[in-house]
N, C-alpha and C. Protein backbone atom coordinates (compact mmCIF):
# COMPACT_ATOMS: atom_id res chain seq x y z
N UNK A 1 79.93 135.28 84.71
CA UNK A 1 79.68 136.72 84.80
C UNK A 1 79.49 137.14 86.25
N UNK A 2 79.59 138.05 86.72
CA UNK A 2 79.80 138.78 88.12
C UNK A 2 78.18 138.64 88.48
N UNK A 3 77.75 139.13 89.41
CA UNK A 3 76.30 138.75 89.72
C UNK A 3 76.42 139.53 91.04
N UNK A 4 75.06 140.19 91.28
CA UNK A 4 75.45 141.37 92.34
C UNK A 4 73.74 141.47 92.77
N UNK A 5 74.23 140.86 94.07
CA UNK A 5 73.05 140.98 94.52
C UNK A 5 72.40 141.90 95.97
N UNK A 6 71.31 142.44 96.16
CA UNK A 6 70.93 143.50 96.22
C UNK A 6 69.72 144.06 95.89
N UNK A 7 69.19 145.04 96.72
CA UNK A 7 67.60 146.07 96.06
C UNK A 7 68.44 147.22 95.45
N UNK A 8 67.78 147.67 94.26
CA UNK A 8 68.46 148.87 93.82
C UNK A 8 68.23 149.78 94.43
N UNK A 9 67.36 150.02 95.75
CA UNK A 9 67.91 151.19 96.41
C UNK A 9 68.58 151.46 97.47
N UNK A 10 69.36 150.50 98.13
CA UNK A 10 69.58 150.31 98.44
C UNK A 10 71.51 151.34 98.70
N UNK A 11 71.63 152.52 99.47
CA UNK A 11 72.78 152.72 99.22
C UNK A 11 74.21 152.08 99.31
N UNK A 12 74.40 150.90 99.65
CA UNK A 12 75.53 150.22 99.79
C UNK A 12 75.51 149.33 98.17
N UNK A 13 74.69 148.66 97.87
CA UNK A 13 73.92 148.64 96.48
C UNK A 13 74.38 149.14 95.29
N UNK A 14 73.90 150.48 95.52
CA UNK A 14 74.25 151.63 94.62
C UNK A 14 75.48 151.91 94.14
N UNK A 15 76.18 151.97 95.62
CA UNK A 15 78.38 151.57 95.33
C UNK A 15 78.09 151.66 94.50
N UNK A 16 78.09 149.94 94.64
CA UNK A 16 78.86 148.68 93.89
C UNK A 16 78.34 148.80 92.76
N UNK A 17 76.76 148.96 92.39
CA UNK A 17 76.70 149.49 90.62
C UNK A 17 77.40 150.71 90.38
N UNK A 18 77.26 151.90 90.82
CA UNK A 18 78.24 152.71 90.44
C UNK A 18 79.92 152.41 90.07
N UNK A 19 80.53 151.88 91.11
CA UNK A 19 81.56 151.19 90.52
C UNK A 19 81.82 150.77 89.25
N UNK A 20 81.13 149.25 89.04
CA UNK A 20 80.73 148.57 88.71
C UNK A 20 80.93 149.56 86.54
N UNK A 21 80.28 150.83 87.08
CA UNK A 21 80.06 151.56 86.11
C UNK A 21 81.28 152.07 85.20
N UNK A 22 81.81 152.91 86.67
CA UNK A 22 82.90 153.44 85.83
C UNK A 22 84.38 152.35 85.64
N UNK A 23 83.99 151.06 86.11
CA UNK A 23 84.92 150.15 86.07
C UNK A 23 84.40 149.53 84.29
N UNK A 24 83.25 149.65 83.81
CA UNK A 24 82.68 149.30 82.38
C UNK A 24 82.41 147.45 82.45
N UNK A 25 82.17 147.26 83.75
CA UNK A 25 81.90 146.05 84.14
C UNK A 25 80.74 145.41 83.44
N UNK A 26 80.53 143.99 82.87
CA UNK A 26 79.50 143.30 82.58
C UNK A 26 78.78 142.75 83.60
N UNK A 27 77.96 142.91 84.20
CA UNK A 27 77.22 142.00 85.34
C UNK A 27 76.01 142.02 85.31
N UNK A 28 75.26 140.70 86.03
CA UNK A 28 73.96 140.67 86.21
C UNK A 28 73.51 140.73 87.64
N UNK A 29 72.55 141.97 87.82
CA UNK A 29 71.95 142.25 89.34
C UNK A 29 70.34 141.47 89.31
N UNK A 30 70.50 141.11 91.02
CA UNK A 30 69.41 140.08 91.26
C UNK A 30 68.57 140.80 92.44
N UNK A 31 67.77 141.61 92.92
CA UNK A 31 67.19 142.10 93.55
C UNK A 31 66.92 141.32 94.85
N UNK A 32 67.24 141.22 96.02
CA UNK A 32 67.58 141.06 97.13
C UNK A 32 67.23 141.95 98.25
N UNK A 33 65.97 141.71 99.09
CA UNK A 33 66.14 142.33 100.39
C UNK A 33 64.96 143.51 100.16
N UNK A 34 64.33 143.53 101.23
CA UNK A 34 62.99 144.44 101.41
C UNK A 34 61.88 143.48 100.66
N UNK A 35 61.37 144.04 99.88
CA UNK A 35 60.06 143.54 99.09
C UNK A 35 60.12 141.67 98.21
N UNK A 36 62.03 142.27 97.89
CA UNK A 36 62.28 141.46 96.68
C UNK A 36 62.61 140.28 97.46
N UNK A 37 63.44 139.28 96.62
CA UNK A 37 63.77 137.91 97.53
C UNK A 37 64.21 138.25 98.58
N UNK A 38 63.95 137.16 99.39
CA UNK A 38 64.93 136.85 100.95
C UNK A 38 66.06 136.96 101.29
N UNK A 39 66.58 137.87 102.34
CA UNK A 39 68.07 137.91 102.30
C UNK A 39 67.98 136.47 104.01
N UNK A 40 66.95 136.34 104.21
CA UNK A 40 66.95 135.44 105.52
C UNK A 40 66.53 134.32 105.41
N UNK A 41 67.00 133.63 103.91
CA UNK A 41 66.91 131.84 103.88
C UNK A 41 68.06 131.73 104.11
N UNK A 42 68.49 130.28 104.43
CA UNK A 42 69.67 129.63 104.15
C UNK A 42 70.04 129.60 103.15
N UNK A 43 69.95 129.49 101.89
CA UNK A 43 70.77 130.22 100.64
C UNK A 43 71.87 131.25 100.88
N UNK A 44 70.96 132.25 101.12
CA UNK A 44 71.57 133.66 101.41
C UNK A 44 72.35 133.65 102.45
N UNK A 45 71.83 133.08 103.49
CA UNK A 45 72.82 133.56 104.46
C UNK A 45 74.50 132.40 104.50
N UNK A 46 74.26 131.50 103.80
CA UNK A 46 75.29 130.63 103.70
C UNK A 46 76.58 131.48 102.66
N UNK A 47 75.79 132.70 101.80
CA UNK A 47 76.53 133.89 101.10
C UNK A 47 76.77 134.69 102.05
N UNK A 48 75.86 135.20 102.92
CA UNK A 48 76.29 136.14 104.07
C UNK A 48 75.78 136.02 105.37
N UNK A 49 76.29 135.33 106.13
CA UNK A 49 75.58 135.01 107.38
C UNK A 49 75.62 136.44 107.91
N UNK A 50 75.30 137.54 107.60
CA UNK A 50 74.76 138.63 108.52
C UNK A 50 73.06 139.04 107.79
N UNK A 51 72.99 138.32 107.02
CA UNK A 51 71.53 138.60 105.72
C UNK A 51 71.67 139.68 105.48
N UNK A 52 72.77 140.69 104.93
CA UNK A 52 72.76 141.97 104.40
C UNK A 52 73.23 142.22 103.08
N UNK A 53 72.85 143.00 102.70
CA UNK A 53 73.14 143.16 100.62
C UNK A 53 74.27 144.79 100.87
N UNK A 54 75.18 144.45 100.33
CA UNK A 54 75.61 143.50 99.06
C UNK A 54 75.78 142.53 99.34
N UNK A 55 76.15 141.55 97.98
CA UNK A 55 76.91 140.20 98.31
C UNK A 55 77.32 139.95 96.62
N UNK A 56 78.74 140.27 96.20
CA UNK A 56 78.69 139.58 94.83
C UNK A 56 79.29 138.04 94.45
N UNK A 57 79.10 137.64 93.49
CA UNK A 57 79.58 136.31 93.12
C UNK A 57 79.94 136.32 91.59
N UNK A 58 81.31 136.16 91.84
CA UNK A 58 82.67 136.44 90.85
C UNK A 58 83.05 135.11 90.39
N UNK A 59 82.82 134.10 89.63
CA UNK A 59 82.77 132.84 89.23
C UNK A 59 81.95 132.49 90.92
N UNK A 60 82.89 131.87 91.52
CA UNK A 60 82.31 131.25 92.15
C UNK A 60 83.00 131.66 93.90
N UNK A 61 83.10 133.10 93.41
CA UNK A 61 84.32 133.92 94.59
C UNK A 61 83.14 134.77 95.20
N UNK A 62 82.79 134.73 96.84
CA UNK A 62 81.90 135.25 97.29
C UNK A 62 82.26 136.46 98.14
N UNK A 63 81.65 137.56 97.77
CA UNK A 63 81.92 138.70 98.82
C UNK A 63 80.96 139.39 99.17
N UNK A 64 81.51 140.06 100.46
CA UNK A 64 79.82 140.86 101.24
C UNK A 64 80.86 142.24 101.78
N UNK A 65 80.23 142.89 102.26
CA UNK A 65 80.55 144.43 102.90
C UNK A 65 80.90 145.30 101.76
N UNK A 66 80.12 146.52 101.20
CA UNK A 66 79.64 146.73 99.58
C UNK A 66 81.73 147.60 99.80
N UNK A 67 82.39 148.55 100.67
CA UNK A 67 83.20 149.11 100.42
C UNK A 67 84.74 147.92 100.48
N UNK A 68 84.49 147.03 100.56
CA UNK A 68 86.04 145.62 100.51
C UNK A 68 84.92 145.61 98.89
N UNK A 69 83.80 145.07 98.33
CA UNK A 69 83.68 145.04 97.16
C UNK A 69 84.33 145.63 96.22
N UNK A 70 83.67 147.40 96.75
CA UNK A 70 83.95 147.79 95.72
C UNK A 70 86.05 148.18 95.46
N UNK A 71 86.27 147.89 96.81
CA UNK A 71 87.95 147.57 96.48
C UNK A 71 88.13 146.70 95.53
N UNK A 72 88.06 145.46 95.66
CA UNK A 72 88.41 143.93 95.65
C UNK A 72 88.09 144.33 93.91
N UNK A 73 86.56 144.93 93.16
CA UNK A 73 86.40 145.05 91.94
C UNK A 73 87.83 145.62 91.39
N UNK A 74 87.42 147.05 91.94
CA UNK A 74 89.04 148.39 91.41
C UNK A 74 90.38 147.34 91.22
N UNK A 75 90.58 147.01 91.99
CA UNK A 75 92.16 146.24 92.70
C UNK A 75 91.95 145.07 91.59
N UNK A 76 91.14 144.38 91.10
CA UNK A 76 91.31 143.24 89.88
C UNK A 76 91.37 143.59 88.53
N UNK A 77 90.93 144.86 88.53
CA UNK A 77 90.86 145.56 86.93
C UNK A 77 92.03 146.47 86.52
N UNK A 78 92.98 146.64 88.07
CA UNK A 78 93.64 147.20 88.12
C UNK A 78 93.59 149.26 87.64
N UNK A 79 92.95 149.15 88.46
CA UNK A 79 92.88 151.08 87.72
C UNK A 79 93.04 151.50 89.04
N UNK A 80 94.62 151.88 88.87
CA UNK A 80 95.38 152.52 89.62
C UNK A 80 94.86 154.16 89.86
N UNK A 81 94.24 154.73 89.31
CA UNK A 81 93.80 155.79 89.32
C UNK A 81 92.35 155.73 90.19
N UNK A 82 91.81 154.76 90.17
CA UNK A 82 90.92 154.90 91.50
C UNK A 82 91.36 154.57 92.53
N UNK A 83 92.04 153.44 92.90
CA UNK A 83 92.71 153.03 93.94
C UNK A 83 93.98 152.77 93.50
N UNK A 84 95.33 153.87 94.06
CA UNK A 84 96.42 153.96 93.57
C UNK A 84 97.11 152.65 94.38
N UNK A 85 98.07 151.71 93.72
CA UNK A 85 99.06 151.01 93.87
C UNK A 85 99.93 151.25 95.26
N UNK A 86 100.14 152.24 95.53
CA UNK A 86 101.56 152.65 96.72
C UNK A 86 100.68 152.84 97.65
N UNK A 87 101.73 152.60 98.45
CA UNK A 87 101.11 152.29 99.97
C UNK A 87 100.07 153.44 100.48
N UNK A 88 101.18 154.50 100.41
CA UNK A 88 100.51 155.93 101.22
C UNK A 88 99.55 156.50 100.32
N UNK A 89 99.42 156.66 98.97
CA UNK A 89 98.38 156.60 98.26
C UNK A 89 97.17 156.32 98.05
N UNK A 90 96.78 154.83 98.32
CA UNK A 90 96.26 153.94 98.60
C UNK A 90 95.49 154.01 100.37
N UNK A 91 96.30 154.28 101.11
CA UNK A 91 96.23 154.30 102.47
C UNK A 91 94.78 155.76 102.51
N UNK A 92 95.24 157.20 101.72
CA UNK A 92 94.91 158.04 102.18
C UNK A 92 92.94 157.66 101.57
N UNK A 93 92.78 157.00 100.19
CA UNK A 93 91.94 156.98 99.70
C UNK A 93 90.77 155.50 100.57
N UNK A 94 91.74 154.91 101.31
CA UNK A 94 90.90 153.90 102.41
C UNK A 94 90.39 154.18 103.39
N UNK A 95 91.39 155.38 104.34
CA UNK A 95 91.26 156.35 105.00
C UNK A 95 89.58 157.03 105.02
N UNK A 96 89.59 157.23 104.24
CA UNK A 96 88.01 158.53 103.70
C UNK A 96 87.03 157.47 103.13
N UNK A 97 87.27 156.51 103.04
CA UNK A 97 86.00 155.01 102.83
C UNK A 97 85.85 154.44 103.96
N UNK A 98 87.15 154.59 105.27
CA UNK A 98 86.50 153.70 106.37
C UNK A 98 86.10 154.95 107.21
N UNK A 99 86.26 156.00 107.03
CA UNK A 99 85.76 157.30 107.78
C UNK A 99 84.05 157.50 107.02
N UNK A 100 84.15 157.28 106.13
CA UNK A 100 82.35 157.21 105.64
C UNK A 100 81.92 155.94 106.26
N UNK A 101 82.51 155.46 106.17
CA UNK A 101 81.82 153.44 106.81
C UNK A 101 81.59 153.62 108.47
N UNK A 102 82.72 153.98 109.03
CA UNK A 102 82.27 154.12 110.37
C UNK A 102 81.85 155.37 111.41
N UNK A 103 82.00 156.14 110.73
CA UNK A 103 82.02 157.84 111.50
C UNK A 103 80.48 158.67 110.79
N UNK A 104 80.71 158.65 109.24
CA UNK A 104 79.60 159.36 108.81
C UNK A 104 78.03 158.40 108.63
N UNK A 105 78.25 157.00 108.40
CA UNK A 105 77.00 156.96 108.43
C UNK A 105 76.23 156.68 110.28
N UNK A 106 77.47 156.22 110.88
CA UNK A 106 76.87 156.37 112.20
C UNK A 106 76.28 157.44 112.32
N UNK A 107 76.57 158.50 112.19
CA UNK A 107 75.95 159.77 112.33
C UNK A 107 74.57 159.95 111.22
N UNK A 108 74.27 159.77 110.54
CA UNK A 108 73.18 160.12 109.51
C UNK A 108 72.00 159.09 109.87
N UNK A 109 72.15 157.44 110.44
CA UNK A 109 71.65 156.45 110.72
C UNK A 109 70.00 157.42 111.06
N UNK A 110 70.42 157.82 112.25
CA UNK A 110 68.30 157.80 113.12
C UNK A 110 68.26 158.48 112.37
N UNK A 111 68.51 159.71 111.89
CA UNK A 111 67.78 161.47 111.66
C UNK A 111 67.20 160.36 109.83
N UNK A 112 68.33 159.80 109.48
CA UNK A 112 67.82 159.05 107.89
C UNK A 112 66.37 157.90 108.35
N UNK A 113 66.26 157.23 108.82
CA UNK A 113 65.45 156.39 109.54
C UNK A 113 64.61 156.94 110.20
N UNK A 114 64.42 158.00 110.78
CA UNK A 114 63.21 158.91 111.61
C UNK A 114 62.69 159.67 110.28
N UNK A 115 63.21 160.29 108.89
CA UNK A 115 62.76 161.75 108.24
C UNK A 115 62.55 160.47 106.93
N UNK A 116 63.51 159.95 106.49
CA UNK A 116 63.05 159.39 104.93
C UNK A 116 62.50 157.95 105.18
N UNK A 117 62.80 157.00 105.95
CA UNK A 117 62.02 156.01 106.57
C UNK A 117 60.85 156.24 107.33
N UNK A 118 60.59 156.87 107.99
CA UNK A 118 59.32 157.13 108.89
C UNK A 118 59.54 156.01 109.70
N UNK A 119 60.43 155.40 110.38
CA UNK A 119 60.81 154.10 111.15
C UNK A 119 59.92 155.06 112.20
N UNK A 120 58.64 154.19 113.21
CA UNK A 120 58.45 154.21 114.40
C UNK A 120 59.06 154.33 115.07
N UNK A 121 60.37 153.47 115.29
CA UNK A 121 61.16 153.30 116.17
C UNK A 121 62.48 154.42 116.10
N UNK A 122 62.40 155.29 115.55
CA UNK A 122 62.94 156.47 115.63
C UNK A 122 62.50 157.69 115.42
N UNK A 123 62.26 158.14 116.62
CA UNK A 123 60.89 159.31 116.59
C UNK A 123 61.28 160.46 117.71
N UNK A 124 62.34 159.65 118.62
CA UNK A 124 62.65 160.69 119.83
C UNK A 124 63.10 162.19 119.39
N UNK A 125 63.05 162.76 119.94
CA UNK A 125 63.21 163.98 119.42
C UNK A 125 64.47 164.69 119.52
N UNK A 126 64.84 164.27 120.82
CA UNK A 126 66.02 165.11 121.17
C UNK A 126 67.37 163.65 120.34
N UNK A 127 66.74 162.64 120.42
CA UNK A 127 68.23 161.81 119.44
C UNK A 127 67.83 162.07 117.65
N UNK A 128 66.67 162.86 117.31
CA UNK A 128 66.75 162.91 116.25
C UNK A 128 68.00 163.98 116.14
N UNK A 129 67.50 165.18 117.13
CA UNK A 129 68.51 166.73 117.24
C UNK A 129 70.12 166.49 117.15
N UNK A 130 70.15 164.84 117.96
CA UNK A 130 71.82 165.10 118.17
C UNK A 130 72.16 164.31 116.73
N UNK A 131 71.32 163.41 116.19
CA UNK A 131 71.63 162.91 114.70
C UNK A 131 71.86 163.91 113.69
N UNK A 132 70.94 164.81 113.64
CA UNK A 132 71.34 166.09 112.83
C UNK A 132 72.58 166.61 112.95
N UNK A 133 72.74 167.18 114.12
CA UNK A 133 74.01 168.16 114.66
C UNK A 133 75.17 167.03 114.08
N UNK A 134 75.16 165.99 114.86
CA UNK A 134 76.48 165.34 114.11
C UNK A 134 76.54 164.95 112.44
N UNK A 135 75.40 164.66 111.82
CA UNK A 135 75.22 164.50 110.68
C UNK A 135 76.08 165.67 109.82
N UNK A 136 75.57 167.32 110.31
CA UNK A 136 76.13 168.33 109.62
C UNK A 136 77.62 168.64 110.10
N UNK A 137 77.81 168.56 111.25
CA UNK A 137 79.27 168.59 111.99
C UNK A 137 80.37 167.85 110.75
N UNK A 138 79.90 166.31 110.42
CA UNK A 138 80.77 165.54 109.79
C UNK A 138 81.14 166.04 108.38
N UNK A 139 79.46 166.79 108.41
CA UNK A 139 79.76 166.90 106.43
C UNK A 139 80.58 168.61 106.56
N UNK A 140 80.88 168.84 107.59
CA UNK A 140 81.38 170.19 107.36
C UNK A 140 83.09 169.77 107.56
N UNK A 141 83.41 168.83 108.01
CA UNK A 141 84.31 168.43 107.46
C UNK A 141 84.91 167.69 106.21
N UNK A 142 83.82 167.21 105.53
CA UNK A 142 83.74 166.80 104.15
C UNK A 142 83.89 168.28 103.16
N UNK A 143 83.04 169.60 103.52
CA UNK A 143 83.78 170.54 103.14
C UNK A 143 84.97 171.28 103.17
N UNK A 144 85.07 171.55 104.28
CA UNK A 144 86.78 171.71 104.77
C UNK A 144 87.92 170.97 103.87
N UNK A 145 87.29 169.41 103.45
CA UNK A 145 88.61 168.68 102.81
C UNK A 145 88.29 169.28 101.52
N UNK A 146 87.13 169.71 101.61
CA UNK A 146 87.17 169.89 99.13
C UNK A 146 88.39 170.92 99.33
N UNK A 147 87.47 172.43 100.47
CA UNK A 147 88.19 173.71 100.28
C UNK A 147 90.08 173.51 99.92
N UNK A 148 90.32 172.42 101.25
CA UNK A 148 91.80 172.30 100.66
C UNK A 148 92.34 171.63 99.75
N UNK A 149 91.65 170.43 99.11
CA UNK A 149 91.81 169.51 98.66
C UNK A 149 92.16 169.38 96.40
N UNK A 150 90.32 170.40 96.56
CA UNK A 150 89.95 170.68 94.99
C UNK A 150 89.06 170.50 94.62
N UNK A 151 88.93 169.79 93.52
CA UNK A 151 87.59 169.30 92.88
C UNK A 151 87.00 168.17 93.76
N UNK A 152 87.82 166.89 93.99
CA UNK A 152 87.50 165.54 94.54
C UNK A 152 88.43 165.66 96.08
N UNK A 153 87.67 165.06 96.72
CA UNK A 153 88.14 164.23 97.88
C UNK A 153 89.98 164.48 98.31
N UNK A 154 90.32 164.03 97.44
CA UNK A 154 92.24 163.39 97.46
C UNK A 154 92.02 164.78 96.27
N UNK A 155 91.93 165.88 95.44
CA UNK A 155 92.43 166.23 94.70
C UNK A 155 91.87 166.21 93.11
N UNK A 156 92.73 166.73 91.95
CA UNK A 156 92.14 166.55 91.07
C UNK A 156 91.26 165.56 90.68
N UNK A 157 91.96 164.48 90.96
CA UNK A 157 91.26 163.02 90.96
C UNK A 157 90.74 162.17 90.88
N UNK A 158 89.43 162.03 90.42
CA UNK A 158 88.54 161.38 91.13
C UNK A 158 88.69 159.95 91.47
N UNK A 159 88.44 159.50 92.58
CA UNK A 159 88.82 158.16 93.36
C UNK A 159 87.85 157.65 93.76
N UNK A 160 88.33 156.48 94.16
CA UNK A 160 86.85 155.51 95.04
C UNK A 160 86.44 156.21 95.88
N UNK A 161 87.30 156.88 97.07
CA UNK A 161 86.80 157.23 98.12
C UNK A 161 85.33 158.42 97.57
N UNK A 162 85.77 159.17 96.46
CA UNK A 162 84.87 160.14 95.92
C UNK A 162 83.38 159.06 95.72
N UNK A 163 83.24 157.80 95.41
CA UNK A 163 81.89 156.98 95.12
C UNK A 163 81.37 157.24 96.39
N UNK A 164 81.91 156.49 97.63
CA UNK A 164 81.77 156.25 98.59
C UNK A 164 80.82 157.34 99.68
N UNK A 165 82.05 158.81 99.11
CA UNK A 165 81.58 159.81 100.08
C UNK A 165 80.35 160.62 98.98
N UNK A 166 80.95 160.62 97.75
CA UNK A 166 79.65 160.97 96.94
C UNK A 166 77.83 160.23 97.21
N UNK A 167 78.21 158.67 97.81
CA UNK A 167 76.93 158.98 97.97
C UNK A 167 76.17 159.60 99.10
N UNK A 168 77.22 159.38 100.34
CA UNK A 168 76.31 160.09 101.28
C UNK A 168 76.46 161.32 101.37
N UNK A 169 76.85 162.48 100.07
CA UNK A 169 76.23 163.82 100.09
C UNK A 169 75.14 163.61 99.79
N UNK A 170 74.75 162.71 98.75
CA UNK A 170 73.04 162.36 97.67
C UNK A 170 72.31 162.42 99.43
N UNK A 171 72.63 161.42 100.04
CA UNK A 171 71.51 160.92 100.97
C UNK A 171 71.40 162.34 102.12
N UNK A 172 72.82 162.92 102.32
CA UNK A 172 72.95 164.18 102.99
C UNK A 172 71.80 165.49 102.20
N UNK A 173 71.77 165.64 100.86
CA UNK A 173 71.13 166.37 100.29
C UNK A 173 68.89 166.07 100.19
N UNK A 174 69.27 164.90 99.82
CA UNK A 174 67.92 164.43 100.06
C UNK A 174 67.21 164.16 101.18
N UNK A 175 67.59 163.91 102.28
CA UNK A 175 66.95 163.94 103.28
C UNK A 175 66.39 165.31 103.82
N UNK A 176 65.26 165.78 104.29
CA UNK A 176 64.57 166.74 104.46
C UNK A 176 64.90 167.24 105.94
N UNK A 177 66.11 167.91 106.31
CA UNK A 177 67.25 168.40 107.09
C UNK A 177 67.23 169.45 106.60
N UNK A 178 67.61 170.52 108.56
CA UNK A 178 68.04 171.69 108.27
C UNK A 178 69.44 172.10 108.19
N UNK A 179 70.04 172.27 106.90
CA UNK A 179 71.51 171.97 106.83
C UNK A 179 72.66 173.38 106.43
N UNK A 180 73.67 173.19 106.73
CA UNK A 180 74.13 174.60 106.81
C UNK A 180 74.56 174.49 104.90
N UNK A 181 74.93 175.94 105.10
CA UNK A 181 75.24 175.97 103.52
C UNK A 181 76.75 176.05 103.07
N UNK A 182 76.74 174.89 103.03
CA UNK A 182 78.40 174.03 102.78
C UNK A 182 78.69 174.37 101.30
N UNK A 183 79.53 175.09 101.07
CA UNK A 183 79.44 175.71 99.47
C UNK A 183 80.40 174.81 98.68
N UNK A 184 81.51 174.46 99.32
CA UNK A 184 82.14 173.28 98.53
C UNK A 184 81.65 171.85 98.35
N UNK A 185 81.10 171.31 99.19
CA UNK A 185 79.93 170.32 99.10
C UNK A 185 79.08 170.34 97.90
N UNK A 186 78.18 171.42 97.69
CA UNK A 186 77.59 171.51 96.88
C UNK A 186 78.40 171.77 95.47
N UNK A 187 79.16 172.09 95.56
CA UNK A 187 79.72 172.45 94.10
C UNK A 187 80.04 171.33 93.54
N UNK A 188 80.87 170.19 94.62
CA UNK A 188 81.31 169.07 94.98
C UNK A 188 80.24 168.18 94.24
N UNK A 189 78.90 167.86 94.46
CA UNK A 189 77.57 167.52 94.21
C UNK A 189 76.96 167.65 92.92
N UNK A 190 77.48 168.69 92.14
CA UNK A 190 77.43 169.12 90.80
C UNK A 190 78.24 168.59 89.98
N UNK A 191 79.29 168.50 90.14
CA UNK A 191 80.47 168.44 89.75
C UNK A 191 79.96 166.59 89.63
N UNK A 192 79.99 166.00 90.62
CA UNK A 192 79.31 164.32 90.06
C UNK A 192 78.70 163.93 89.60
N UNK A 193 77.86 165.23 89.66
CA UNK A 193 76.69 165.09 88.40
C UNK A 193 77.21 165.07 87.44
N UNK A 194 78.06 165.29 86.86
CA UNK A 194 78.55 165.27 85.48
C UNK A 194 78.88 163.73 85.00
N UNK A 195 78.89 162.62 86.15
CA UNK A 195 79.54 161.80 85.39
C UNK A 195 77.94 160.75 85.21
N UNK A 196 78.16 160.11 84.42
CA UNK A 196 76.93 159.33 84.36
C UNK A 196 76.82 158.28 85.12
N UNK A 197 77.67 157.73 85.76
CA UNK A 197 77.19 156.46 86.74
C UNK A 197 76.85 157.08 88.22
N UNK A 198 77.16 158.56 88.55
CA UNK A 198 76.57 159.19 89.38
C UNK A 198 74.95 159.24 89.15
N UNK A 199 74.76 159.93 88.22
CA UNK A 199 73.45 160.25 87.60
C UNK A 199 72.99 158.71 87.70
N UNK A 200 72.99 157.56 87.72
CA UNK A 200 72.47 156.65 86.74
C UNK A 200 71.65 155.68 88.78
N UNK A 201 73.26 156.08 89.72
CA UNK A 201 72.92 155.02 90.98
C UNK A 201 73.50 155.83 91.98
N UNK A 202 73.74 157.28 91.99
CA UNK A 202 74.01 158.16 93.22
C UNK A 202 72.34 159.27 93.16
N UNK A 203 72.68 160.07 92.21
CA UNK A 203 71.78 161.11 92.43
C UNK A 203 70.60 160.57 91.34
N UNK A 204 70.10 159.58 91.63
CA UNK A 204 68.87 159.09 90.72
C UNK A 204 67.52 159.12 91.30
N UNK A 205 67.26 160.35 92.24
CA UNK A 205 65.84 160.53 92.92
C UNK A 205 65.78 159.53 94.55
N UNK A 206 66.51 158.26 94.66
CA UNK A 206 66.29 157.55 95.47
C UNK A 206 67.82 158.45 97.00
N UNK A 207 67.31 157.88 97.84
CA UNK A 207 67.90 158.29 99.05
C UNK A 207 69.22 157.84 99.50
């Protein structure tokens, strides 16, 4: 059985159960990291020498970085409709998962870590200001794509990239930010609410 390990609050975490969800996957999650077990024995790190969660184990097939997961899941079950088959298809919906992986959460990092962490070590004031500004800058391009786009991300659709960027509206919405009023975003936000593995490991109270 698949085995997925991880803190459940973890938003990279969250993915991969969400996935996990609308993929109708059987698996067992093992709580990993913060309070729960060690992600910094040798066990673990011989699974992920960076000690970071995710990490699943597929018979005896090991993977880490939660957005190649939650590919690697889609891409074995084959549901072409989350992650389409053809190149350029495929391309546009990787596109908007490595643009959340490297562009948007860089940007959300301190202002999330200074306001819902209370991290000490992020307290400055003026890098909280420029974390904000870029934080909302990015997601106003996350609106811009619904306005042209539709309901989802790519279109009618709904796709991986929609898990991905769906959660960091949750963490965009919950964090206690002064944020502009992005009207497709929010509709956007509703609209995932409808599905239940949103409800269950995106918008479930946690950050």
């Amino acid at each position: 059985m698949l085995k997925i390990l991880g803190k459940s609050t973890s938003i990279n975490v969250r993915k991969v159960l969400w996935t996990c969800h609308e993929l109708g996957l059987d698996y067992r999650h093992e709580e990993y990291g913060g309070d729960f077990k060690s992600t910094q024995t040798a066990e673990f790190k011989a699974l992920n020498p960076n000690s970071l969660v995710p990490v699943i184990i597929d018979d005896e097939y090991v993977l880490w970085e939660s957005n190649t997961i939650c590919r690697y899941l889609v891409a074995k079950e084959g549901r072409d409709d989350l992650l389409p088959p053809t190149p350029r298809e495929r391309a546009k919906v990787e596109q908007w998962m490595d643009w959340q992986l490297g562009d948007l959460n860089n940007a959300w990092r301190y202002a999330f870590m200074s306001l819902a962490r209370q991290s000490p070590q992020h307290q400055d004031p003026a890098l909280l200001a420029i974390s904000i500004a870029e934080w909302n800058r990015l997601m106003e391009i996350v609106d811009g794509q619904l306005q042209q786009a539709g309901d989802y991300i790519l279109g009618d659709r709904f796709t991986l990239a929609d898990i991905v960027i769906g959660m960091s509206v949750n963490r965009w919405v919950m964090t206690p930010i002064t944020r502009p009023t992005l009207s497709a975003v929010f509709s956007y936000y509703e609209r995932l609410n409808q599905r239940e593995g949103y409800q269950l490991f995106g918008r479930n109270g946690s950050v």
